[in-house]
PDB file of N, CA and C in Angstrom:
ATOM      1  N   UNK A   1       1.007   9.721   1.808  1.00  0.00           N
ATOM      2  CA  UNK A   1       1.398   8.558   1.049  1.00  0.00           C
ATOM      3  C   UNK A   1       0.869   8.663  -0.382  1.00  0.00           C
ATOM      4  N   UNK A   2       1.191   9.233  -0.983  1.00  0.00           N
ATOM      5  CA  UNK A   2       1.166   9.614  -2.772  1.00  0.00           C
ATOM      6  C   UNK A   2       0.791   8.009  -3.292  1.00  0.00           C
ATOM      7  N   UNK A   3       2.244   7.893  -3.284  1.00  0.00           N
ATOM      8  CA  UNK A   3       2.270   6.339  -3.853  1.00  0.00           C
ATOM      9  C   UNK A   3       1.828   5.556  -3.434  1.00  0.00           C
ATOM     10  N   UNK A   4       1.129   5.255  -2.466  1.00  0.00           N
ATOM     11  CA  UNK A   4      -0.089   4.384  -1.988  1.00  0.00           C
ATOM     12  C   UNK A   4      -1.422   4.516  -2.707  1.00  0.00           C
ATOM     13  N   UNK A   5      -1.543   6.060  -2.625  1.00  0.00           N
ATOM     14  CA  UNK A   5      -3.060   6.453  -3.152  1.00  0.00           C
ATOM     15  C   UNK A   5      -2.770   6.307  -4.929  1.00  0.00           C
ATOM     16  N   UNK A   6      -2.013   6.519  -5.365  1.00  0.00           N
ATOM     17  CA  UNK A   6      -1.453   6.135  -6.542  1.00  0.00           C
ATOM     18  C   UNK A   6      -1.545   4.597  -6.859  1.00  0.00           C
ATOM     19  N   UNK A   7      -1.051   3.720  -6.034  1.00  0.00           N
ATOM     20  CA  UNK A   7      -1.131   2.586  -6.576  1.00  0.00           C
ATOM     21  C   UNK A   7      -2.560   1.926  -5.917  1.00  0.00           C
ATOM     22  N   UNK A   8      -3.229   2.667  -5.009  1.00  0.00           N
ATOM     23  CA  UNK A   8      -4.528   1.982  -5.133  1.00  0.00           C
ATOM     24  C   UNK A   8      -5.470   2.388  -5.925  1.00  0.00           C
ATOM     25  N   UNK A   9      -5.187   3.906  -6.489  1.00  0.00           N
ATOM     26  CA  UNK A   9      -5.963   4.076  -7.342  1.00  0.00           C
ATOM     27  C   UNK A   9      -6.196   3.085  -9.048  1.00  0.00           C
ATOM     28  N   UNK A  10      -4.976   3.089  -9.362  1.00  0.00           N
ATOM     29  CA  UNK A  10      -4.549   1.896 -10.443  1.00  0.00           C
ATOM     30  C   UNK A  10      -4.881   0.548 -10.350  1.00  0.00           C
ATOM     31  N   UNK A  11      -5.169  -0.041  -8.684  1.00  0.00           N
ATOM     32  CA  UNK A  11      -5.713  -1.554  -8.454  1.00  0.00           C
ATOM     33  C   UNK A  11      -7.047  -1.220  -8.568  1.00  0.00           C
ATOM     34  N   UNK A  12      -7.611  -0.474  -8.528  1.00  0.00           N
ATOM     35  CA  UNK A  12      -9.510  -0.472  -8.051  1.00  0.00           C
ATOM     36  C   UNK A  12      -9.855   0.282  -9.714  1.00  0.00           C
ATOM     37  N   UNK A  13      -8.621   0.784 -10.338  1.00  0.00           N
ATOM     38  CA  UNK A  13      -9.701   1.382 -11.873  1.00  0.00           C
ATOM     39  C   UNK A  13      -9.506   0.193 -12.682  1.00  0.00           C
ATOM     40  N   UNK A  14      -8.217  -0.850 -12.569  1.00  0.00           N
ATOM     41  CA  UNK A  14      -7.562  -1.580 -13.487  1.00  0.00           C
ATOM     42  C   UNK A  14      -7.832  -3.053 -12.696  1.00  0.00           C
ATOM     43  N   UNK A  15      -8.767  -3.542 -11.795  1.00  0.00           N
ATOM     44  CA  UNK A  15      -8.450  -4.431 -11.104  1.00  0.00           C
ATOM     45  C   UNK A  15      -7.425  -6.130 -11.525  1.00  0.00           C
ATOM     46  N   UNK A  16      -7.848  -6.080 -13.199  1.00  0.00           N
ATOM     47  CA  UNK A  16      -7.246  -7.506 -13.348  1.00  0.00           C
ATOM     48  C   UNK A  16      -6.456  -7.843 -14.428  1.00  0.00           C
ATOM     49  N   UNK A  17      -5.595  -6.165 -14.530  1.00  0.00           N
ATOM     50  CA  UNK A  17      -4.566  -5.867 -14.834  1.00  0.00           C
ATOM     51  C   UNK A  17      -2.814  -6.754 -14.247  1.00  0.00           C
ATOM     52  N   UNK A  18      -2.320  -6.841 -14.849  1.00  0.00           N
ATOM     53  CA  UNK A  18      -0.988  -7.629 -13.939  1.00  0.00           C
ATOM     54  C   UNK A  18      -0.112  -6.809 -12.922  1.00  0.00           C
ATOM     55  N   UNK A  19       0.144  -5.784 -13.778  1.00  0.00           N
ATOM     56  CA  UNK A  19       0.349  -4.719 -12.959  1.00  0.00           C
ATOM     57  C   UNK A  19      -0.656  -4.458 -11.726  1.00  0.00           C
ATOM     58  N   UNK A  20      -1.722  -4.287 -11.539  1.00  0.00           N
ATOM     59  CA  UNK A  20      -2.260  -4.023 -10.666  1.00  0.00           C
ATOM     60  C   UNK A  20      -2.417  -4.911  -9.357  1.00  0.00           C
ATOM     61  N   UNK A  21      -2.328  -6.434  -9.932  1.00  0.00           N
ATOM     62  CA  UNK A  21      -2.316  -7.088  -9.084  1.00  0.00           C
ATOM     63  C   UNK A  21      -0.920  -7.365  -8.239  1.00  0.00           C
ATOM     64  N   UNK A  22       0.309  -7.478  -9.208  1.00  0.00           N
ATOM     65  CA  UNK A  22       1.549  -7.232  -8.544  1.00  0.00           C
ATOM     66  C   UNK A  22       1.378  -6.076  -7.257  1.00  0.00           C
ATOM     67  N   UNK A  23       1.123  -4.704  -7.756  1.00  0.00           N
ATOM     68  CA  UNK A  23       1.222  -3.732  -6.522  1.00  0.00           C
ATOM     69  C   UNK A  23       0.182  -4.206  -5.813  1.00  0.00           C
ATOM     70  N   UNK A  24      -0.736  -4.509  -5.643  1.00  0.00           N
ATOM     71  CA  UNK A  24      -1.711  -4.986  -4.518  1.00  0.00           C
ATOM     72  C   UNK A  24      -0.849  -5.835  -3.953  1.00  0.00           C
ATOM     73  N   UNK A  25      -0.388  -7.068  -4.382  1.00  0.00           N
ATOM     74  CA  UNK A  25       0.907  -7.897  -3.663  1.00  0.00           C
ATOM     75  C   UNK A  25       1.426  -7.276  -3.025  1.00  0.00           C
ATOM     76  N   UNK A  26       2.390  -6.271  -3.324  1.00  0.00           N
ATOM     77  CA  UNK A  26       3.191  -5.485  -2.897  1.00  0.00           C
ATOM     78  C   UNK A  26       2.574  -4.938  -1.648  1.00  0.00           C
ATOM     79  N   UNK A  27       1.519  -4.239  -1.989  1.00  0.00           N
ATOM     80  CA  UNK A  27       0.923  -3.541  -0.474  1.00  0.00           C
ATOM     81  C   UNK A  27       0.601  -4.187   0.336  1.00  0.00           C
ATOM     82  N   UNK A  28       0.382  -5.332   0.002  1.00  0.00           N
ATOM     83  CA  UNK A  28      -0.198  -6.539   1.123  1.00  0.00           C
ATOM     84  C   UNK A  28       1.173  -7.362   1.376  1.00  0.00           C
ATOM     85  N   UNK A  29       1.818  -7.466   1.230  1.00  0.00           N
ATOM     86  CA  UNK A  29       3.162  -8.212   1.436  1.00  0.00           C
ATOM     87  C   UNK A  29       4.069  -6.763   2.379  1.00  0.00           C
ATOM     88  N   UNK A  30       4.092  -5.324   2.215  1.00  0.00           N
ATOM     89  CA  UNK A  30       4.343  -4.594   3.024  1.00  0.00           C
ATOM     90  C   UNK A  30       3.388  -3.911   4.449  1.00  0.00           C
ATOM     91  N   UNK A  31       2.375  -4.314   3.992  1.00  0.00           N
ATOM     92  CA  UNK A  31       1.446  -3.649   5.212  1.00  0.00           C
ATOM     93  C   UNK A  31       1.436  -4.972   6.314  1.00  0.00           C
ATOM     94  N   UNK A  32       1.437  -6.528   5.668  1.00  0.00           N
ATOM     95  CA  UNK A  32       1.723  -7.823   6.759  1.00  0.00           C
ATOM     96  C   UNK A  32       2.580  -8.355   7.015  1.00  0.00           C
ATOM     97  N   UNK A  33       3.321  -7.801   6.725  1.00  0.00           N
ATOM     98  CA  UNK A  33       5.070  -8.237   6.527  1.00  0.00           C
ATOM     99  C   UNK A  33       5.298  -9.879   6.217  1.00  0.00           C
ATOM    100  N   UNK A  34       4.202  -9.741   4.831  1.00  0.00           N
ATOM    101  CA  UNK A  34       4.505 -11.376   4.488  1.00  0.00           C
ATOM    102  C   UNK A  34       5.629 -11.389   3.210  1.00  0.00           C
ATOM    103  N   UNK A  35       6.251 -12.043   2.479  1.00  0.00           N
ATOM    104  CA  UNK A  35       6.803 -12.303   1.629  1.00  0.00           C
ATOM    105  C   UNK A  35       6.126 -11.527   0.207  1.00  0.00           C
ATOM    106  N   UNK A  36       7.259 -11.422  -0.470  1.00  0.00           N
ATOM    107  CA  UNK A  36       7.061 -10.744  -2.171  1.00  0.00           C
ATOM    108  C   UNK A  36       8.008 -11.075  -2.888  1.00  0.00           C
ATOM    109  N   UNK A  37       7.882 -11.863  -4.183  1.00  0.00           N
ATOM    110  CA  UNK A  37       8.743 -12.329  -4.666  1.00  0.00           C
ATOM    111  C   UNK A  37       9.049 -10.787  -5.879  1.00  0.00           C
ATOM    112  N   UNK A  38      10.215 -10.495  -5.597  1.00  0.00           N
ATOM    113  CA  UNK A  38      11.270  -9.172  -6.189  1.00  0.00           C
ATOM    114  C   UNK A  38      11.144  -9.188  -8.070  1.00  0.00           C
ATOM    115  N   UNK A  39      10.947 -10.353  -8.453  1.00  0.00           N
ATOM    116  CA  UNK A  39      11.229 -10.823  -9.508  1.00  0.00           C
ATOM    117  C   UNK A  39      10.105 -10.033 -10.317  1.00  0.00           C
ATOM    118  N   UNK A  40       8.784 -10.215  -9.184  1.00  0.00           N
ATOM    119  CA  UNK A  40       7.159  -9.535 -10.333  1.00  0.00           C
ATOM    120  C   UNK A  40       7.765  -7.784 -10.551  1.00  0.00           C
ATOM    121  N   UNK A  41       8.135  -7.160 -10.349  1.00  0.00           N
ATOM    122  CA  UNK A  41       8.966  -5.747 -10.370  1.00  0.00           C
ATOM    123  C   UNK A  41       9.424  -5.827 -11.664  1.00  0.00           C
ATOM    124  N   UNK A  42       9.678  -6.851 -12.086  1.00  0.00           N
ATOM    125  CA  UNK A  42      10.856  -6.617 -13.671  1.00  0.00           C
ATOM    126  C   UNK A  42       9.697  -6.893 -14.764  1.00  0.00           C
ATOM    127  N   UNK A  43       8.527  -8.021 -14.312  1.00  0.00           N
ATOM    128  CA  UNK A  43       7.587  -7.922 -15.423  1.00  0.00           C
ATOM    129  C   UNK A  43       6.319  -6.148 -15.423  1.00  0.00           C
ATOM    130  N   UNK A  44       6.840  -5.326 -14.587  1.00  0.00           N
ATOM    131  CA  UNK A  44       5.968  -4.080 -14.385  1.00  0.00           C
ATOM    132  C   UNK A  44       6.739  -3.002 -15.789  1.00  0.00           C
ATOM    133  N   UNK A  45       5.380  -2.189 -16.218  1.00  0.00           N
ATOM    134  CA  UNK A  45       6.524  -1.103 -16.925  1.00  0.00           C
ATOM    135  C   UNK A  45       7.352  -0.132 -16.382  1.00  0.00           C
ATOM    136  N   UNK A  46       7.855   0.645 -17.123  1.00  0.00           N
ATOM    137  CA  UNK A  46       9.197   1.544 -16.132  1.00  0.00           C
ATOM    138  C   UNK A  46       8.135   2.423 -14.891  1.00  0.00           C
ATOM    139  N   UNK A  47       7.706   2.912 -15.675  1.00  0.00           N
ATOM    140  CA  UNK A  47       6.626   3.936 -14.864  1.00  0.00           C
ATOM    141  C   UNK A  47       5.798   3.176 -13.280  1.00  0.00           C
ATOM    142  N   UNK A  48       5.081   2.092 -13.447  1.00  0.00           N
ATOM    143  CA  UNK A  48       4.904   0.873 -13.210  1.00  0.00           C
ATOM    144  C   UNK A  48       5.772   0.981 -11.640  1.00  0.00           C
ATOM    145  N   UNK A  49       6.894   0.544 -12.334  1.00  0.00           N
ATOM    146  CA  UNK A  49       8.012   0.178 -11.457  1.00  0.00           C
ATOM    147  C   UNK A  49       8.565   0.904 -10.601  1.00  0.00           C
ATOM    148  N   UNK A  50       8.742   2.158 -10.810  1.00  0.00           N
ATOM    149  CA  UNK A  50       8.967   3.642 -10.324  1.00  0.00           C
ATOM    150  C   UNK A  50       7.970   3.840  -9.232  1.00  0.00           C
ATOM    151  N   UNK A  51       6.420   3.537  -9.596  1.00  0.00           N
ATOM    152  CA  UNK A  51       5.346   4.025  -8.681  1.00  0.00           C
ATOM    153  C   UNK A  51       6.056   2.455  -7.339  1.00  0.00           C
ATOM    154  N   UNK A  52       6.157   1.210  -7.830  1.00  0.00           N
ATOM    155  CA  UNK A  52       6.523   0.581  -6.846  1.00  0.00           C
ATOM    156  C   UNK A  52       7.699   0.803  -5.908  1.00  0.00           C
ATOM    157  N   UNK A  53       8.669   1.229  -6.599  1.00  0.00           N
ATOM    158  CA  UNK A  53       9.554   1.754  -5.979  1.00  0.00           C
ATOM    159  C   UNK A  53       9.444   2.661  -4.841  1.00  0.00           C
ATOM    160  N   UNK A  54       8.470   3.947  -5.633  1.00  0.00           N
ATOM    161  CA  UNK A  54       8.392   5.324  -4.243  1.00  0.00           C
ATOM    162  C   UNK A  54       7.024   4.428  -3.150  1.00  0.00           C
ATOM    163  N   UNK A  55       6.339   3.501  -3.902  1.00  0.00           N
ATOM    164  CA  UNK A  55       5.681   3.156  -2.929  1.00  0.00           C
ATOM    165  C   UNK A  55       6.542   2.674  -1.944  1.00  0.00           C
ATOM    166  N   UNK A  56       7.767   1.862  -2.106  1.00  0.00           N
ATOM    167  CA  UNK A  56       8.578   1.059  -0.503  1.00  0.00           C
ATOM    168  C   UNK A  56       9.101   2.190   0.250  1.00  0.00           C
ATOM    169  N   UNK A  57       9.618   3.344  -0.759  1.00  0.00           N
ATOM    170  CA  UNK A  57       9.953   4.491  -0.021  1.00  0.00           C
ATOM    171  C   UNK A  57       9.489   5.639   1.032  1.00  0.00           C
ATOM    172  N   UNK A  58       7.903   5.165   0.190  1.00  0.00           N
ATOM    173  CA  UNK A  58       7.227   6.658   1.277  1.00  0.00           C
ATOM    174  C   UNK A  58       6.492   5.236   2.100  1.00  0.00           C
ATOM    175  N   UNK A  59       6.361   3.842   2.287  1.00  0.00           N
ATOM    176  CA  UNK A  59       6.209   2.679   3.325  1.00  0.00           C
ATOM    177  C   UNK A  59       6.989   2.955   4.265  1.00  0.00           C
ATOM    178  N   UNK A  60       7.972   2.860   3.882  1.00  0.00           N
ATOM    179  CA  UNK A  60       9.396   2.815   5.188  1.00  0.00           C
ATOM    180  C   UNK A  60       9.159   3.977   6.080  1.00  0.00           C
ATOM    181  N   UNK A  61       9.178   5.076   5.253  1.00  0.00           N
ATOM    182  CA  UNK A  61       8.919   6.527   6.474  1.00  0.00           C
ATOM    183  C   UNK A  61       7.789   6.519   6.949  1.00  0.00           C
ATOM    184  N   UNK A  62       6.358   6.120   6.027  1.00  0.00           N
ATOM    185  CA  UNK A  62       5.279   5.991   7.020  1.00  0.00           C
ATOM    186  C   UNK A  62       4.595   5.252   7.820  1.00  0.00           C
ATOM    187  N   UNK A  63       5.138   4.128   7.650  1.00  0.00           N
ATOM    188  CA  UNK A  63       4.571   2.913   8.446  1.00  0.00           C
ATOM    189  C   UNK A  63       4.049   2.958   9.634  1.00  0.00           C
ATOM    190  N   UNK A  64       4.806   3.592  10.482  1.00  0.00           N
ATOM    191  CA  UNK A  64       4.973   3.711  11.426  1.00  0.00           C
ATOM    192  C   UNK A  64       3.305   4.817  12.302  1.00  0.00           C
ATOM    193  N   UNK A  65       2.809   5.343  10.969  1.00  0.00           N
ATOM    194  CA  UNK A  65       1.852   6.214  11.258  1.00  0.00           C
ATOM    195  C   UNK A  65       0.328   5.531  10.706  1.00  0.00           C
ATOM    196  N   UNK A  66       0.146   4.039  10.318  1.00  0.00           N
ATOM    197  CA  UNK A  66      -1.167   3.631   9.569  1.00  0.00           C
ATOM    198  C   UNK A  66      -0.807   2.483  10.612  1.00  0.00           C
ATOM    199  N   UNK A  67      -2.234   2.388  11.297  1.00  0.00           N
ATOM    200  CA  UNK A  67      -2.265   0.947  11.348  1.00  0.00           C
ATOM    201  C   UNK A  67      -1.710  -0.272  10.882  1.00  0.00           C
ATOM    202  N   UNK A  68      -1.739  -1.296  11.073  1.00  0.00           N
ATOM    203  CA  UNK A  68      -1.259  -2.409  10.244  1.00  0.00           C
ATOM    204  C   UNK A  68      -2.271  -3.454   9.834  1.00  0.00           C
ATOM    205  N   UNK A  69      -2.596  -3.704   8.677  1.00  0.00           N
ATOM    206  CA  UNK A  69      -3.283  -4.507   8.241  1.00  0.00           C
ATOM    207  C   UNK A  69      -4.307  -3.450   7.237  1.00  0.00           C
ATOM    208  N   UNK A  70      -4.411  -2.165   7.437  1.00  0.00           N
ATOM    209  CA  UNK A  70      -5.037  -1.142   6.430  1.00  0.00           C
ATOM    210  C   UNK A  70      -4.958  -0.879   5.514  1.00  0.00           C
ATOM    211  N   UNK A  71      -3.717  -0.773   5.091  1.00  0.00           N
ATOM    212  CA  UNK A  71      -3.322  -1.014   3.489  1.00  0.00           C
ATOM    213  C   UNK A  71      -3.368  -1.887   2.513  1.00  0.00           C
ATOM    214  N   UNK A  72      -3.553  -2.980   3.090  1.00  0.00           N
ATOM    215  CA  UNK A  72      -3.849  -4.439   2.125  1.00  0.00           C
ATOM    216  C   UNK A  72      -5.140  -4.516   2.068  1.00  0.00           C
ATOM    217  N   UNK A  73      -5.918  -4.471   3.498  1.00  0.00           N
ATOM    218  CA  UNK A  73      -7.569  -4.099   3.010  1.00  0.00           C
ATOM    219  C   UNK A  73      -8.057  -2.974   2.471  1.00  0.00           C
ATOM    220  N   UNK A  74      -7.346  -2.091   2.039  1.00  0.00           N
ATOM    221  CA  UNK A  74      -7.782  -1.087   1.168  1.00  0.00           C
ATOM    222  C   UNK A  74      -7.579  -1.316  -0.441  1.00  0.00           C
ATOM    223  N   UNK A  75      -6.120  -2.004  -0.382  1.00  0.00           N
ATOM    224  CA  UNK A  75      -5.914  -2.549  -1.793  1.00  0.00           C
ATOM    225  C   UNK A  75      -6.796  -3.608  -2.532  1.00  0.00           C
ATOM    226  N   UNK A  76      -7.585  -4.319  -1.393  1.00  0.00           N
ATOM    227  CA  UNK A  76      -8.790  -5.115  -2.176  1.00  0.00           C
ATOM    228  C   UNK A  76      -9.820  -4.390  -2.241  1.00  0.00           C
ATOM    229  N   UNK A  77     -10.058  -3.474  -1.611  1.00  0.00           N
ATOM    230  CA  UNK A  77     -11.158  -2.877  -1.725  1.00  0.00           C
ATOM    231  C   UNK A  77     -12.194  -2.087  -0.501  1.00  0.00           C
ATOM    232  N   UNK A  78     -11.607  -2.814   0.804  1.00  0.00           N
ATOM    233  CA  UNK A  78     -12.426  -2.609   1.716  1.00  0.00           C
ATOM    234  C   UNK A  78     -12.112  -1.172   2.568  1.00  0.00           C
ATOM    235  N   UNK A  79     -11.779  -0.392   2.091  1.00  0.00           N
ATOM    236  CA  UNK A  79     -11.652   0.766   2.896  1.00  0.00           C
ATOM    237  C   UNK A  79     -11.140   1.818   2.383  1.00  0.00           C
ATOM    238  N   UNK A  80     -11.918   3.136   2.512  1.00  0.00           N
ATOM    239  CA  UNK A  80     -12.163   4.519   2.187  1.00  0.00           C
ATOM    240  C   UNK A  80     -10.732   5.280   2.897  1.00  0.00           C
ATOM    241  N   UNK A  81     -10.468   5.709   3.776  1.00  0.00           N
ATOM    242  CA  UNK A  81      -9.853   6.313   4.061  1.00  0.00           C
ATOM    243  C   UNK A  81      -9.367   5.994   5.478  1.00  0.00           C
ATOM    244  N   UNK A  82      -7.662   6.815   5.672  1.00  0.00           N
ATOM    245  CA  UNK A  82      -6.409   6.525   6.226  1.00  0.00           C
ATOM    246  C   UNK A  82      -6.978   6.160   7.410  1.00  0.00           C
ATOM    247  N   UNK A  83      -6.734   5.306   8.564  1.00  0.00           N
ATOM    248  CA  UNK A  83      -6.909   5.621  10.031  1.00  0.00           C
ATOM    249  C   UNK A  83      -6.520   6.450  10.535  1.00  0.00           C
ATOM    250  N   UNK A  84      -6.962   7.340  11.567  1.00  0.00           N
ATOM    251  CA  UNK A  84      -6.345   7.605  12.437  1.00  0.00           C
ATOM    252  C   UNK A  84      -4.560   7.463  12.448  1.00  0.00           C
ATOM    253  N   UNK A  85      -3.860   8.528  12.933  1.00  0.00           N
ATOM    254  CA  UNK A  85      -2.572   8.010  13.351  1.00  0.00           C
ATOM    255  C   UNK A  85      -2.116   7.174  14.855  1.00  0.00           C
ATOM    256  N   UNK A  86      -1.483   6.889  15.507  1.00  0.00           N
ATOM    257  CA  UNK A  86      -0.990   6.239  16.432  1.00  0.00           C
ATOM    258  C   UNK A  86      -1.419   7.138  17.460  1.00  0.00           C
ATOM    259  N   UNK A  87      -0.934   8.611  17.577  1.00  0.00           N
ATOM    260  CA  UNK A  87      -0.864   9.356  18.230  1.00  0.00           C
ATOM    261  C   UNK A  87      -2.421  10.127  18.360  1.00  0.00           C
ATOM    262  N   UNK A  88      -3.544  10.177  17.484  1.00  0.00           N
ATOM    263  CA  UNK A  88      -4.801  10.650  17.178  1.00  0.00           C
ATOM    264  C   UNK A  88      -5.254   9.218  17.943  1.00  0.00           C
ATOM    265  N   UNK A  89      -5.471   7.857  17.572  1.00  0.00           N
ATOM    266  CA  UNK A  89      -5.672   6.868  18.548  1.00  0.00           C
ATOM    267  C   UNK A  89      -5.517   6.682  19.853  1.00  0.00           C
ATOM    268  N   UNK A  90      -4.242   6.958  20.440  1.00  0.00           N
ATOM    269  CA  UNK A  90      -3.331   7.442  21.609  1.00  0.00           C
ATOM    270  C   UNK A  90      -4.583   8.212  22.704  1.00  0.00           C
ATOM    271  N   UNK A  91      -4.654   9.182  21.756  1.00  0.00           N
ATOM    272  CA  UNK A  91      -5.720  10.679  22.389  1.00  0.00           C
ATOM    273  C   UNK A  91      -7.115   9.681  22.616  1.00  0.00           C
ATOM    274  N   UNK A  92      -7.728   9.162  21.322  1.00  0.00           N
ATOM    275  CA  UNK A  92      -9.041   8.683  21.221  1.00  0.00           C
ATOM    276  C   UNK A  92      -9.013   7.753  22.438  1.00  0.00           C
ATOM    277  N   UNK A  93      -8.463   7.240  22.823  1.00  0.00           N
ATOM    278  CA  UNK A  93      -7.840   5.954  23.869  1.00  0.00           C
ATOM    279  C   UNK A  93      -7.860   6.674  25.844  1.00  0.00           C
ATOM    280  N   UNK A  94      -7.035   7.724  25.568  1.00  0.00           N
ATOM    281  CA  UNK A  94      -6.700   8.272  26.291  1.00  0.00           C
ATOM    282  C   UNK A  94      -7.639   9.702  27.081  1.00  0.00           C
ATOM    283  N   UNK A  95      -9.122   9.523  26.183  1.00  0.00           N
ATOM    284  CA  UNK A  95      -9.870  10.835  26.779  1.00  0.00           C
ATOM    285  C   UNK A  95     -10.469  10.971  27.632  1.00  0.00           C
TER     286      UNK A  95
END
């Protein structure tokens, strides 16, 4: 997930940046499947916007492999690195 580590890197150097806080929205509105209003995307710069973009893109294909609820607590701050996948859990579960 590029664009994850990309846009959390930009929330935790830039924290109270607008931009930064939009994509934290973003990650937390995709990792809880709560609401995001589409509209904060047009106040981002192009570049900005692009990183939000591949972020929904490489979301959709990976979702399925991060926990849920990990990505939004990482975007505030609380966590170092990826979980486990489903299938590495699966095993841990299963030994």
């Amino acid at each position: 997930m590029d664009a994850l580590h990309a846009a959390l890197r930009k929330i935790h150097d830039h924290p109270g940046l607008p931009a930064s806080l939009t994509l934290q929205s973003l990650i937390e509105s995709l990792d809880m499947g709560g609401p995001f209003d589409l509209s904060r995307l047009y106040q981002l710069n192009y570049s900005e916007f692009e990183l939000a973009l591949e972020l929904m893109k490489q979301w959709r294909l990976d979702t399925y492999r991060y926990e849920r609820g990990w990505a939004a607590q990482a975007a505030r701050g609380g966590v170092g690195a990826a979980p486990a996948s489903q299938a590495e859990r699966y095993a841990q579960l299963h030994q």
